[in-house]
N, C-alpha and C. Protein backbone atom coordinates (compact mmCIF):
# COMPACT_ATOMS: atom_id res chain seq x y z
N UNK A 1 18.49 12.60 16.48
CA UNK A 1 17.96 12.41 15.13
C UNK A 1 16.49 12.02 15.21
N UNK A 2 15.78 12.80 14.01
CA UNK A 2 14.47 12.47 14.03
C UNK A 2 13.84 11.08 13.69
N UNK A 3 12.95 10.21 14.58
CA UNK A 3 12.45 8.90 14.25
C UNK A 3 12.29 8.93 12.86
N UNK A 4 12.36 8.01 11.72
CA UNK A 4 12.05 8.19 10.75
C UNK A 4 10.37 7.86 10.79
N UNK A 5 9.62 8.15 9.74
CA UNK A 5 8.17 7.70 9.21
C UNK A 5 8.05 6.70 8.37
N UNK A 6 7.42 6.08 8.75
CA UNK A 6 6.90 4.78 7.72
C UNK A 6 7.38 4.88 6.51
N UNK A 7 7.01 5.78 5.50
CA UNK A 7 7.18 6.35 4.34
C UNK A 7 8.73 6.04 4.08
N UNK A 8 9.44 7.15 5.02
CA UNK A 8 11.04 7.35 4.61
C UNK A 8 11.41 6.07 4.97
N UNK A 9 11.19 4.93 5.96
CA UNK A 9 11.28 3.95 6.17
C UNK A 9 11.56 3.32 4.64
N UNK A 10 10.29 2.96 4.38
CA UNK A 10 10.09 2.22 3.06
C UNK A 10 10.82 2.61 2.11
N UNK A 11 11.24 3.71 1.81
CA UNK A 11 11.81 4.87 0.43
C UNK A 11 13.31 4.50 0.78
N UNK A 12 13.89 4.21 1.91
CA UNK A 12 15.30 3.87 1.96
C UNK A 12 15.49 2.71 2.20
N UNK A 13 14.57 1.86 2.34
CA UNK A 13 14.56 0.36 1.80
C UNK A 13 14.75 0.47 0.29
N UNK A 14 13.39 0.91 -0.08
CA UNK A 14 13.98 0.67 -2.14
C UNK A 14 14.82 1.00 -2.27
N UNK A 15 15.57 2.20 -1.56
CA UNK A 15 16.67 3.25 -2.29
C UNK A 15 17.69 1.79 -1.78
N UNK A 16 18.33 1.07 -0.96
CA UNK A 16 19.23 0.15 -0.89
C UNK A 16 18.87 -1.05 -1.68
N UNK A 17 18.03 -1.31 -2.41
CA UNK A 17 17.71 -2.14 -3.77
C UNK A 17 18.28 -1.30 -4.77
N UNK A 18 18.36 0.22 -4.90
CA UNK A 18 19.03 -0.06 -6.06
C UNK A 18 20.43 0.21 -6.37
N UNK A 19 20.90 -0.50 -6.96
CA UNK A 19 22.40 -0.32 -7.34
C UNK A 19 22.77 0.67 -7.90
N UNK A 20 23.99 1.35 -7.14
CA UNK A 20 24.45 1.91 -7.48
C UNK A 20 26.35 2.28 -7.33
N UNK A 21 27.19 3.07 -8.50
CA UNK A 21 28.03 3.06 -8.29
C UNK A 21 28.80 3.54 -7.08
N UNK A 22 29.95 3.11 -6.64
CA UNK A 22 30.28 3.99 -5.32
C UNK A 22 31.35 5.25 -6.01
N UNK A 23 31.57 6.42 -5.39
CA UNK A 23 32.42 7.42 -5.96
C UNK A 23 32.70 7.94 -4.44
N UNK A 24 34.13 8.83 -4.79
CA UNK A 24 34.21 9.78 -3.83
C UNK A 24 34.75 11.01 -4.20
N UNK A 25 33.53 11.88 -3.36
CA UNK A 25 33.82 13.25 -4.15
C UNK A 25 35.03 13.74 -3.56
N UNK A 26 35.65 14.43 -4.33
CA UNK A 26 36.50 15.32 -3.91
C UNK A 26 36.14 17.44 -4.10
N UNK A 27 37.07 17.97 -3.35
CA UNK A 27 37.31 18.83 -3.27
C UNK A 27 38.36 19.88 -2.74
N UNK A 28 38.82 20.87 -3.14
CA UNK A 28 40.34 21.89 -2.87
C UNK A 28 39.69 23.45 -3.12
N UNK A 29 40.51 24.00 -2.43
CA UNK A 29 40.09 25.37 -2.31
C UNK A 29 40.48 25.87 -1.21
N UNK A 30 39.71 27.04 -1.33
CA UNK A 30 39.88 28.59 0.07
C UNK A 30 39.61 27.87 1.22
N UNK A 31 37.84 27.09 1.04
CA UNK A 31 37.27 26.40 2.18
C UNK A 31 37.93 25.07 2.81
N UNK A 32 39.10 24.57 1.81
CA UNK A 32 39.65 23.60 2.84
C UNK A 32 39.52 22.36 1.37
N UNK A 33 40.08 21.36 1.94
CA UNK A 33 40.04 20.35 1.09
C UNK A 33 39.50 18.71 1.89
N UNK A 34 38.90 18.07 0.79
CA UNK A 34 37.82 17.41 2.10
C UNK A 34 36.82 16.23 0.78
N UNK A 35 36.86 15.02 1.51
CA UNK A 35 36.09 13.88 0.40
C UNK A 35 35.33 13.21 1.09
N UNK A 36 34.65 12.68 0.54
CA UNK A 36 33.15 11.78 0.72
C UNK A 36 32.52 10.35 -0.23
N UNK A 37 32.26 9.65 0.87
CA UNK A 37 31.84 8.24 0.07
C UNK A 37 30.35 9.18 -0.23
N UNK A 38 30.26 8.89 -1.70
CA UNK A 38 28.64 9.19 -2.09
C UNK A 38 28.30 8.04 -3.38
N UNK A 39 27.01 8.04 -3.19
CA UNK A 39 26.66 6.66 -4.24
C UNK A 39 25.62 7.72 -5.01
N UNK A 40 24.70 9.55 -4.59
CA UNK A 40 24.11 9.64 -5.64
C UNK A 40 24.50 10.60 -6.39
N UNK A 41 25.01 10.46 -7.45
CA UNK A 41 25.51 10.45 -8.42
C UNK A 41 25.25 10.02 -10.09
N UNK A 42 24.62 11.22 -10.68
CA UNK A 42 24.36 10.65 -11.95
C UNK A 42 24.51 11.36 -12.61
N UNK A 43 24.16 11.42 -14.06
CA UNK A 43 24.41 12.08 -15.68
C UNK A 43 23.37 13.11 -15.83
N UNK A 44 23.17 14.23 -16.00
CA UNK A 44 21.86 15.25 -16.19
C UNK A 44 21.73 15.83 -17.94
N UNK A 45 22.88 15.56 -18.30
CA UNK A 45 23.24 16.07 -20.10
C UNK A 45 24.24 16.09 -20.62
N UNK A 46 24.26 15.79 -22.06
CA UNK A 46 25.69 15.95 -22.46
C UNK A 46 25.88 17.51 -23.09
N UNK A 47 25.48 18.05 -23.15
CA UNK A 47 25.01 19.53 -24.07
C UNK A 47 24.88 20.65 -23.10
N UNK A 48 25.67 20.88 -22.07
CA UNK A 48 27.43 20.08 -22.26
C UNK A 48 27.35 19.70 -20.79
N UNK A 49 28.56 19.24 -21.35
CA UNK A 49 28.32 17.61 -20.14
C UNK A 49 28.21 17.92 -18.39
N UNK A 50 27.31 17.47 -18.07
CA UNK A 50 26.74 18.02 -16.78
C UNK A 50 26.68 16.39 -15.80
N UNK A 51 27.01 16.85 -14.72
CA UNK A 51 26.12 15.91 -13.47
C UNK A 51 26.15 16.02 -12.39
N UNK A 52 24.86 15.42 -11.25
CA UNK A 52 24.70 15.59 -10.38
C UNK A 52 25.32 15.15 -9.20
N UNK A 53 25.31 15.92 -8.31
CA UNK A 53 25.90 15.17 -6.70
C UNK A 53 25.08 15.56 -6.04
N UNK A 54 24.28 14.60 -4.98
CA UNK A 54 23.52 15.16 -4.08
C UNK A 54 24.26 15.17 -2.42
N UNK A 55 24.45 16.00 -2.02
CA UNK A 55 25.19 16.20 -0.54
C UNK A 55 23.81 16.90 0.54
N UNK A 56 24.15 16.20 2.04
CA UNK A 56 23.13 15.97 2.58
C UNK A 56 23.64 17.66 3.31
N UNK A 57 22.81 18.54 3.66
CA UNK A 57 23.29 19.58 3.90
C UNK A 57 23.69 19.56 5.64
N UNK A 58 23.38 18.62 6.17
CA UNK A 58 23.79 18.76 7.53
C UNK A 58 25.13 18.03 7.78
N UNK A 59 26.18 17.71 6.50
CA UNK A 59 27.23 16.99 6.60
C UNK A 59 28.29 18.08 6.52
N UNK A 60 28.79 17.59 7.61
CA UNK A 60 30.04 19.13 7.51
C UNK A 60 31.02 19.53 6.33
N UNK A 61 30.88 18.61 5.07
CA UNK A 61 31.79 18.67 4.21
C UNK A 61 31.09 19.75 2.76
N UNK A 62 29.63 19.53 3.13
CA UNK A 62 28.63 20.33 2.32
C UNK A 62 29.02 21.57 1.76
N UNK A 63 29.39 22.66 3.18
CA UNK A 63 29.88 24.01 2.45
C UNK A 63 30.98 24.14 2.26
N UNK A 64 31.71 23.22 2.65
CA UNK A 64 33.29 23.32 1.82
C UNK A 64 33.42 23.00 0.00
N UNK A 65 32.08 22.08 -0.43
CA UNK A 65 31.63 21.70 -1.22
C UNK A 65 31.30 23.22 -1.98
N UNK A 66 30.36 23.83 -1.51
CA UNK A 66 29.89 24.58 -1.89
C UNK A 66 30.68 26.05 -1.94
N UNK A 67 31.58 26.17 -1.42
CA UNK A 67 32.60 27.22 -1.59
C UNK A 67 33.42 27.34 -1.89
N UNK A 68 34.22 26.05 -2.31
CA UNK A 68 35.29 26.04 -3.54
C UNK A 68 34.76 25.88 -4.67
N UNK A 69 33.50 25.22 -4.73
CA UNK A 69 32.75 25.33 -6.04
C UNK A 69 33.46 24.22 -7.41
N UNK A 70 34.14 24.09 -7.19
CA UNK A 70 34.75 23.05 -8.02
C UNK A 70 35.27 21.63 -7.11
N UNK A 71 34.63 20.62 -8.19
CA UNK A 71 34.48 19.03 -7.94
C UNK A 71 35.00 18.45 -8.38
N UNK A 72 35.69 17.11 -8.01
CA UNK A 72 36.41 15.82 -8.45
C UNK A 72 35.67 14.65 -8.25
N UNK A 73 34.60 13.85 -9.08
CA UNK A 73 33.97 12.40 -8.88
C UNK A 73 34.92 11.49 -9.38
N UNK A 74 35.20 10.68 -8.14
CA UNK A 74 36.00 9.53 -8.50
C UNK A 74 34.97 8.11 -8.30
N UNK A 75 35.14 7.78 -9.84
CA UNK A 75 34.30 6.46 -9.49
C UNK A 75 35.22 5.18 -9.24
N UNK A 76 35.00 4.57 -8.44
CA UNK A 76 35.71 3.44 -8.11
C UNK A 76 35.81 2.50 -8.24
N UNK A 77 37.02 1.24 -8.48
CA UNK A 77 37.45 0.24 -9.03
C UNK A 77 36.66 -0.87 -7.88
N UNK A 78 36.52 -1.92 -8.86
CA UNK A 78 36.51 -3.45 -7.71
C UNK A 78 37.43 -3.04 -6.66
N UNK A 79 38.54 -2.62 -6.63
CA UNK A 79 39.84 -3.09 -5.76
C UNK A 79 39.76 -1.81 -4.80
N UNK A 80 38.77 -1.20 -4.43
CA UNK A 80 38.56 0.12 -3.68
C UNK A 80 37.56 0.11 -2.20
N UNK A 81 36.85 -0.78 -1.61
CA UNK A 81 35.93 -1.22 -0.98
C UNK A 81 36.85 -0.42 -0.03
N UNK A 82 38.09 -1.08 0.92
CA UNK A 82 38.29 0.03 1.68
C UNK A 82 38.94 1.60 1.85
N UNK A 83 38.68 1.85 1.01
CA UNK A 83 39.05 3.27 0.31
C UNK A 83 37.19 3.98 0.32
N UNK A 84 36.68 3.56 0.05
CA UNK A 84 35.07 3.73 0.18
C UNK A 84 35.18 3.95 1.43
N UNK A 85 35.42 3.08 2.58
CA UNK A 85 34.99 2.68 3.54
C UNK A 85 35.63 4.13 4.57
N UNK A 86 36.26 4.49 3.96
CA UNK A 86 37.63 5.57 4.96
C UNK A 86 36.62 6.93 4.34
N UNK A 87 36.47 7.25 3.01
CA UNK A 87 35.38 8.47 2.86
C UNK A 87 34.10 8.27 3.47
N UNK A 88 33.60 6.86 3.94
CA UNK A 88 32.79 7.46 4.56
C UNK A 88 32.50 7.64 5.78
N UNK A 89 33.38 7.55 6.17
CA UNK A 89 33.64 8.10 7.63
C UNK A 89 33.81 7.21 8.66
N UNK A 90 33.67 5.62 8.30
CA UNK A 90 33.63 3.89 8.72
C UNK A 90 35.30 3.84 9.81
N UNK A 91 36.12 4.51 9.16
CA UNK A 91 37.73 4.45 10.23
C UNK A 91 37.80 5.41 11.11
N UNK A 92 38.87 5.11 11.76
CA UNK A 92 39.08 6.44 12.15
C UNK A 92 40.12 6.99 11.91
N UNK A 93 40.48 7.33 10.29
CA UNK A 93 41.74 7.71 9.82
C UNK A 93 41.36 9.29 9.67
N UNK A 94 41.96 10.21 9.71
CA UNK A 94 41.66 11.90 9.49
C UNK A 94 41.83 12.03 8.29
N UNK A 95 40.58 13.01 8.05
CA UNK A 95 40.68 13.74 6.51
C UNK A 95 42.06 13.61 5.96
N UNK A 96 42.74 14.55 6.83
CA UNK A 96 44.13 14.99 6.35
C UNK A 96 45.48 13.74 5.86
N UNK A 97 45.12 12.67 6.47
CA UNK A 97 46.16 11.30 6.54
C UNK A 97 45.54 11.01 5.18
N UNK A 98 44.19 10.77 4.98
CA UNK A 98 43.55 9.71 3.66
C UNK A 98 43.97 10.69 2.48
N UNK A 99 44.78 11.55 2.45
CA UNK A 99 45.24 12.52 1.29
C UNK A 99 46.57 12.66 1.59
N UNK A 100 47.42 12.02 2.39
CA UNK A 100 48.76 12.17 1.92
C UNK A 100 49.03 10.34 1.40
N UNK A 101 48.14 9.79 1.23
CA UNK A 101 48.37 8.57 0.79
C UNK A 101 48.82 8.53 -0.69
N UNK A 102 49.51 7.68 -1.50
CA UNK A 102 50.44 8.27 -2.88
C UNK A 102 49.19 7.44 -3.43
N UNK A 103 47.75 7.93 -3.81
CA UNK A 103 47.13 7.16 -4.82
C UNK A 103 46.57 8.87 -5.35
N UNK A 104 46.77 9.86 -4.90
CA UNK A 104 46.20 10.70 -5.80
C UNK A 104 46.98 11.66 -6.84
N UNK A 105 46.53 12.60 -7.41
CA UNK A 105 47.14 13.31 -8.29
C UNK A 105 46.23 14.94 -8.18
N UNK A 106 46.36 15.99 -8.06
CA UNK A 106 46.03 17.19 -8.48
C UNK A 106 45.50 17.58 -9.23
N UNK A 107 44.00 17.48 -9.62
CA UNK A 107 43.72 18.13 -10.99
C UNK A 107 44.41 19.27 -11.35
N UNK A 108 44.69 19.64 -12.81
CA UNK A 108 45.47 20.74 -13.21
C UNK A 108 44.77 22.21 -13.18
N UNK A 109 43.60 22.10 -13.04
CA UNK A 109 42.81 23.37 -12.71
C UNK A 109 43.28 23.93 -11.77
N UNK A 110 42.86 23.49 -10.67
CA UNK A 110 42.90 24.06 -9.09
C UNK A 110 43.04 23.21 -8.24
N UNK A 111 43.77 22.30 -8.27
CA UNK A 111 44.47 21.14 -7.67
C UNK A 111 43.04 20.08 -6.83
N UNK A 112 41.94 19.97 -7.24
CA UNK A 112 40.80 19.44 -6.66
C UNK A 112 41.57 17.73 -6.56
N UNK A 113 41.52 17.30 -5.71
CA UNK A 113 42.34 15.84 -5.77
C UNK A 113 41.49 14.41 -6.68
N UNK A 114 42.03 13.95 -7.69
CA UNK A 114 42.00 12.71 -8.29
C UNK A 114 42.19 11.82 -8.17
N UNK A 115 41.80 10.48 -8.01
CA UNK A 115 42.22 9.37 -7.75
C UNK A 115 42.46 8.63 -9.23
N UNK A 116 44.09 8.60 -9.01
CA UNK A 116 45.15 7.97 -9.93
C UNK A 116 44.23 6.43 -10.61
N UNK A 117 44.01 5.96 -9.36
CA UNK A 117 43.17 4.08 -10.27
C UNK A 117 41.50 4.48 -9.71
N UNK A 118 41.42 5.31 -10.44
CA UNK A 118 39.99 5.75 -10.35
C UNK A 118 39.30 4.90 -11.67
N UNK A 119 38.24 3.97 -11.37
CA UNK A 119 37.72 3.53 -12.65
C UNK A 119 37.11 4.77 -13.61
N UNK A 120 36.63 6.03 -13.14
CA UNK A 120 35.88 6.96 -13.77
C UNK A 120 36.43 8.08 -13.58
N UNK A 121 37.09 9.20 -14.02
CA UNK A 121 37.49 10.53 -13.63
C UNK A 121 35.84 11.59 -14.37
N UNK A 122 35.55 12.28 -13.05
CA UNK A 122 35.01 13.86 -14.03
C UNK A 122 34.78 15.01 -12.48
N UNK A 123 35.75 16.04 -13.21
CA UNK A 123 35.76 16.98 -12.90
C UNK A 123 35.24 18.42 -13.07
N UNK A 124 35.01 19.22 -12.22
CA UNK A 124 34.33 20.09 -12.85
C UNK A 124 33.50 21.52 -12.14
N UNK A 125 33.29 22.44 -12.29
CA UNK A 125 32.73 23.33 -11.29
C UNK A 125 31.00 23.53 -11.17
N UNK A 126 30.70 23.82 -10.24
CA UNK A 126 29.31 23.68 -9.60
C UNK A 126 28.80 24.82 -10.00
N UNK A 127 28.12 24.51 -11.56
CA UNK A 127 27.35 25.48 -12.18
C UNK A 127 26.23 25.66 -11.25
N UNK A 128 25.12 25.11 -10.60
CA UNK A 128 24.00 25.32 -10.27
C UNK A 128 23.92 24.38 -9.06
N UNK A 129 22.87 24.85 -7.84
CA UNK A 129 22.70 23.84 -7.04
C UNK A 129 22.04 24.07 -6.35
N UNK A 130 20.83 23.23 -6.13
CA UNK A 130 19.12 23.33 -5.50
C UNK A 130 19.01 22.63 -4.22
N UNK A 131 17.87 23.65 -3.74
CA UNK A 131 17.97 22.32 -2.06
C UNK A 131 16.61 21.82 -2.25
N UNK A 132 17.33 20.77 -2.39
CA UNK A 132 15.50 19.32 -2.24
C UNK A 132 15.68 18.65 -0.83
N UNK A 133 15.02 19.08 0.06
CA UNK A 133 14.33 18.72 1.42
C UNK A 133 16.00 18.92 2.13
N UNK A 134 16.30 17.73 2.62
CA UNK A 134 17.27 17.90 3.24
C UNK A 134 19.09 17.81 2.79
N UNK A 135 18.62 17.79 1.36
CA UNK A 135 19.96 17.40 0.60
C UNK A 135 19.88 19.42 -0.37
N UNK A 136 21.77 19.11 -0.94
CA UNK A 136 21.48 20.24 -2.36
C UNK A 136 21.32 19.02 -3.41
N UNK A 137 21.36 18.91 -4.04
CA UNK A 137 21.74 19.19 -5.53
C UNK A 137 22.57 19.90 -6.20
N UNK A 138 23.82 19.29 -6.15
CA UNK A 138 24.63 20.23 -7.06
C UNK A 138 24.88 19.80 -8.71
N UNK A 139 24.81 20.33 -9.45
CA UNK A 139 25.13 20.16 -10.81
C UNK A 139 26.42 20.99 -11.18
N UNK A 140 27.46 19.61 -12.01
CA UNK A 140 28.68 19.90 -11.79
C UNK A 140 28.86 19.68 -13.29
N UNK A 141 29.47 21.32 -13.85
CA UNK A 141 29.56 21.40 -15.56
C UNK A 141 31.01 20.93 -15.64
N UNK A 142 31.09 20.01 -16.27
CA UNK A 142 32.61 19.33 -16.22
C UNK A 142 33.40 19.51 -17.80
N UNK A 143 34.45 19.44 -17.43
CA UNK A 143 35.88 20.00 -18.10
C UNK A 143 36.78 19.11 -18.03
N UNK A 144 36.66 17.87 -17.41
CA UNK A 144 37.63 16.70 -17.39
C UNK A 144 36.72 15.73 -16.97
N UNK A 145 36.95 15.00 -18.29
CA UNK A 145 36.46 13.34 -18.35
C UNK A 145 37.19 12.20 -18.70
N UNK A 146 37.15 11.11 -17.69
CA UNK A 146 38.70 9.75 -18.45
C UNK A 146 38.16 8.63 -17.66
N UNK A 147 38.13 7.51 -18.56
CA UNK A 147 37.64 6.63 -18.29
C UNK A 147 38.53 5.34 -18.83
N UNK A 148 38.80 4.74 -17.49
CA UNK A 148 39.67 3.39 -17.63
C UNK A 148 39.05 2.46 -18.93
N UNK A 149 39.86 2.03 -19.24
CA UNK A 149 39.37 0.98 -20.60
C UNK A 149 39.25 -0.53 -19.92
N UNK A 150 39.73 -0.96 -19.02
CA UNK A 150 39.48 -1.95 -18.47
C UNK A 150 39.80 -1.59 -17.10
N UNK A 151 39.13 -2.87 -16.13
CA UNK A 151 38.56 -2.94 -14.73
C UNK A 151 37.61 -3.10 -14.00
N UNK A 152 37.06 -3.42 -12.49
CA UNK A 152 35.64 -3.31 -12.65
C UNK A 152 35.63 -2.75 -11.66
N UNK A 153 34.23 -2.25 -11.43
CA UNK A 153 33.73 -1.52 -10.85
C UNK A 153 32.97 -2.11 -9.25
N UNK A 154 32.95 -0.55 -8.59
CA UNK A 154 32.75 -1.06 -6.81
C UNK A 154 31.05 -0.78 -7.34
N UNK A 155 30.63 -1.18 -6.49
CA UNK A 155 28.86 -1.06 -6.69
C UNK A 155 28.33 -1.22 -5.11
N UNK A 156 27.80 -0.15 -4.80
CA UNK A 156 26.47 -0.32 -3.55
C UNK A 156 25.15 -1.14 -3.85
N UNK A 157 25.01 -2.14 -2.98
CA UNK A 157 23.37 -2.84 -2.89
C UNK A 157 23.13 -3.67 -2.20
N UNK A 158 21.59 -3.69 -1.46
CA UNK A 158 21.29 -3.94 -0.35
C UNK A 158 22.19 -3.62 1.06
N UNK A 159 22.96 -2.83 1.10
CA UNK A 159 23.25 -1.79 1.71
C UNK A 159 25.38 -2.41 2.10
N UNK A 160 25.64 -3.37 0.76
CA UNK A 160 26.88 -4.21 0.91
C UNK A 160 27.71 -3.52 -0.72
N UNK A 161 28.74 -3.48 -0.41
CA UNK A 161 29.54 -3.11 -1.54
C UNK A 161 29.92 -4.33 -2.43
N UNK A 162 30.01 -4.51 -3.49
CA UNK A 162 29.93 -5.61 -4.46
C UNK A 162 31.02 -5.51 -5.54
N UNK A 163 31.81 -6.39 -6.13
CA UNK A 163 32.44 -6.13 -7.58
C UNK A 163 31.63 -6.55 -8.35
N UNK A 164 31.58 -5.41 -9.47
CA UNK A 164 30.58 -6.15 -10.84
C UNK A 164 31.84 -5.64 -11.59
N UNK A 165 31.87 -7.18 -12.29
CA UNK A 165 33.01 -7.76 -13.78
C UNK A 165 32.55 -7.32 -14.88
N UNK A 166 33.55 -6.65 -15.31
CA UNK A 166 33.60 -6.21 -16.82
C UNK A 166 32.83 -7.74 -17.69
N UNK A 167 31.45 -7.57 -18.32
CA UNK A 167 31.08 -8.85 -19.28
C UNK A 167 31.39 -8.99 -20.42
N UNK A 168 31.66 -10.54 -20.07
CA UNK A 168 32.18 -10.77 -21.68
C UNK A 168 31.36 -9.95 -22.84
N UNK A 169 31.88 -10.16 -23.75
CA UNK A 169 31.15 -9.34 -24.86
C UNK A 169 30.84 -10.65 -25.99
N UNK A 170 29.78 -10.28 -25.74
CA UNK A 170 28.92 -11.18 -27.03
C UNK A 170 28.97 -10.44 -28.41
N UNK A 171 29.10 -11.08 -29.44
CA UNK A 171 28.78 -10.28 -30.71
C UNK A 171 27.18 -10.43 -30.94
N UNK A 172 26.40 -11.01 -30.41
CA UNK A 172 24.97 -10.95 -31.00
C UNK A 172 24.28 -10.44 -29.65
N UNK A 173 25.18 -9.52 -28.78
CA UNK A 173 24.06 -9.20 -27.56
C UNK A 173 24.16 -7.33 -28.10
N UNK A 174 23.32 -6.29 -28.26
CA UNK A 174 23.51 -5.07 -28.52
C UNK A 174 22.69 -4.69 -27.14
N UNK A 175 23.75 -3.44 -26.40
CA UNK A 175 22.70 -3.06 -24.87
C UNK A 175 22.38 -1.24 -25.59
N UNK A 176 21.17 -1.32 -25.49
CA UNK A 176 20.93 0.57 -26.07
C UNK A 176 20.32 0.92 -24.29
N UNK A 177 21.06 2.29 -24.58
CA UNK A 177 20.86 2.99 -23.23
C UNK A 177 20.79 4.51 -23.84
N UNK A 178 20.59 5.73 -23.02
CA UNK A 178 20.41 6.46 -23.26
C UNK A 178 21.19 7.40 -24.21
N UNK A 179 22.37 7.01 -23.98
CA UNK A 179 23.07 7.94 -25.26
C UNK A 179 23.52 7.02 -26.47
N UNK A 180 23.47 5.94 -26.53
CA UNK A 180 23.67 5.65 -27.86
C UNK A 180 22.41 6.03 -28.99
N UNK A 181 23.18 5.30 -29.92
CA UNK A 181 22.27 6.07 -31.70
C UNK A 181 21.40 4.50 -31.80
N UNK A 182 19.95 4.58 -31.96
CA UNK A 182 19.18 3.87 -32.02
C UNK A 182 19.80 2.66 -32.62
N UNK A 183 19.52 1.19 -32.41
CA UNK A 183 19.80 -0.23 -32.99
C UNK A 183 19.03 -0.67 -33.14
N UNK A 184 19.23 -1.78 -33.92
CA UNK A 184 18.64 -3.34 -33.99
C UNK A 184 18.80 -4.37 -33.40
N UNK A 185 18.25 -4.62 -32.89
CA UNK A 185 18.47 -5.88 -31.86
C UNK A 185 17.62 -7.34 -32.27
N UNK A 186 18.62 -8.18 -31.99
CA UNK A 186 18.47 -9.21 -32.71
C UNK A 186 16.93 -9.94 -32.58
N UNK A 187 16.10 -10.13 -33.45
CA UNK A 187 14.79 -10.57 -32.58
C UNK A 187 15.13 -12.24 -31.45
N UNK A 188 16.04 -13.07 -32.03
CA UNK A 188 16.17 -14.12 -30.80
C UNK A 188 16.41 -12.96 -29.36
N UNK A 189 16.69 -12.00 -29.38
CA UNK A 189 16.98 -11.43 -27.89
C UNK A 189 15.87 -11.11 -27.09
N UNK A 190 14.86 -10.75 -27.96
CA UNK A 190 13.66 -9.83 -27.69
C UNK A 190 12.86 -10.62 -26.90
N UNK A 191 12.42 -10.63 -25.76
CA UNK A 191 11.35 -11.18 -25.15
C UNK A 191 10.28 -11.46 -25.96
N UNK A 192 9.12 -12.61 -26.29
CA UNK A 192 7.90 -12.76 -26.81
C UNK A 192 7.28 -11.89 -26.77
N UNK A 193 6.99 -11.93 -24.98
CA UNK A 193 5.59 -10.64 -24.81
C UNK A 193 6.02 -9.13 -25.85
N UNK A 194 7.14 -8.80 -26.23
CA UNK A 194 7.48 -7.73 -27.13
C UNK A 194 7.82 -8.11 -28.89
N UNK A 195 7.66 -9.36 -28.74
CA UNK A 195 7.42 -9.71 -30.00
C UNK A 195 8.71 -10.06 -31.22
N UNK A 196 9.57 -10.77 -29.59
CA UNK A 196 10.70 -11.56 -30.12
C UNK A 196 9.79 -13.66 -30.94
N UNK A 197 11.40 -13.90 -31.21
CA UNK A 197 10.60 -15.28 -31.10
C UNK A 197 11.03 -16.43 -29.94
């Protein structure tokens, strides 16, 4: 493996500052069936509902990825750390053993495998997919979405897996993020410098 450079040095320092969820992809097909601890993973649109997986192309699971063409992101519960730990390759349990274990289920498409206490289900086939340096980019147009109503979630940071707890819910705290419909937020919330009180 190539020494890294200063640069990539530094860039995968920040990149383990930031948090992120843990998932494991799945996949079924012609090319074989085959999963992966991956943390990048995000939302690209709802119109219609799209997202990304980035897979490193020198990982042997890549073109199996890429030739069944259809995906299973399982995002994962607090109670999953070593279940993470087995996709990513940390045991030495075989592909084939970590899938006869009774926590999954078959998507009804094309049997892409699900995880039953998955905090996040989305499934879906690999409309498009770009190569940025040494990774693709796949963008995965999805057709199955389900999301636990309670539980919490596994989280990557500083390079340690974490539970983050479902928070209480305040009635005077409102969080706006990208897909909700614009709010009001209470001015006691608002920082000064923005012209709370």
């Amino acid at each position: 493996m190539p020494e890294l450079t200063t640069m990539q040095s530094i860039f995968r320092t920040a990149m383990a500052n930031l948090p992120a969820a843990v998932n494991i992809v799945t996949t079924d097909g012609p090319a074989g069936r085959c999963g992966m601890t991956v943390t990048a993973v995000c939302s690209v649109t709802d119109s219609p509902p799209t997202a990304l997986v980035c897979v490193n192309q020198n990982s042997a699971m890549h073109n199996v990825f890429q030739n069944n063409g259809r995906v299973g992101i399982n995002v994962l519960s607090g109670d999953d750390e070593e279940l993470a730990m087995h996709f990513a390759g940390a045991t030495q349990v075989a592909m084939a053993d970590r899938f006869q274990w009774d926590i999954w289920e078959d998507d009804t498409d094309d049997g892409v495998p699900i995880l039953r206490a998955a905090h996040v289900v989305l499934a879906g086939r690999i409309a498009d997919s770009k190569t940025v340096g040494s990774h693709s980019v796949m963008f995965i147009e999805l057709d199955r979405v389900h999301t636990r109503e309670h539980g919490d979630s596994l989280v990557y940071f500083q390079r340690k897996f974490h539970r983050l707890s479902v928070p209480v819910e305040s009635p005077d705290w409102l969080f706006y993020d990208e897909w909700s419909d614009p709010i009001t937020v209470t001015p006691a919330l608002v920082p000064a410098a923005a012209g709370g009180k």
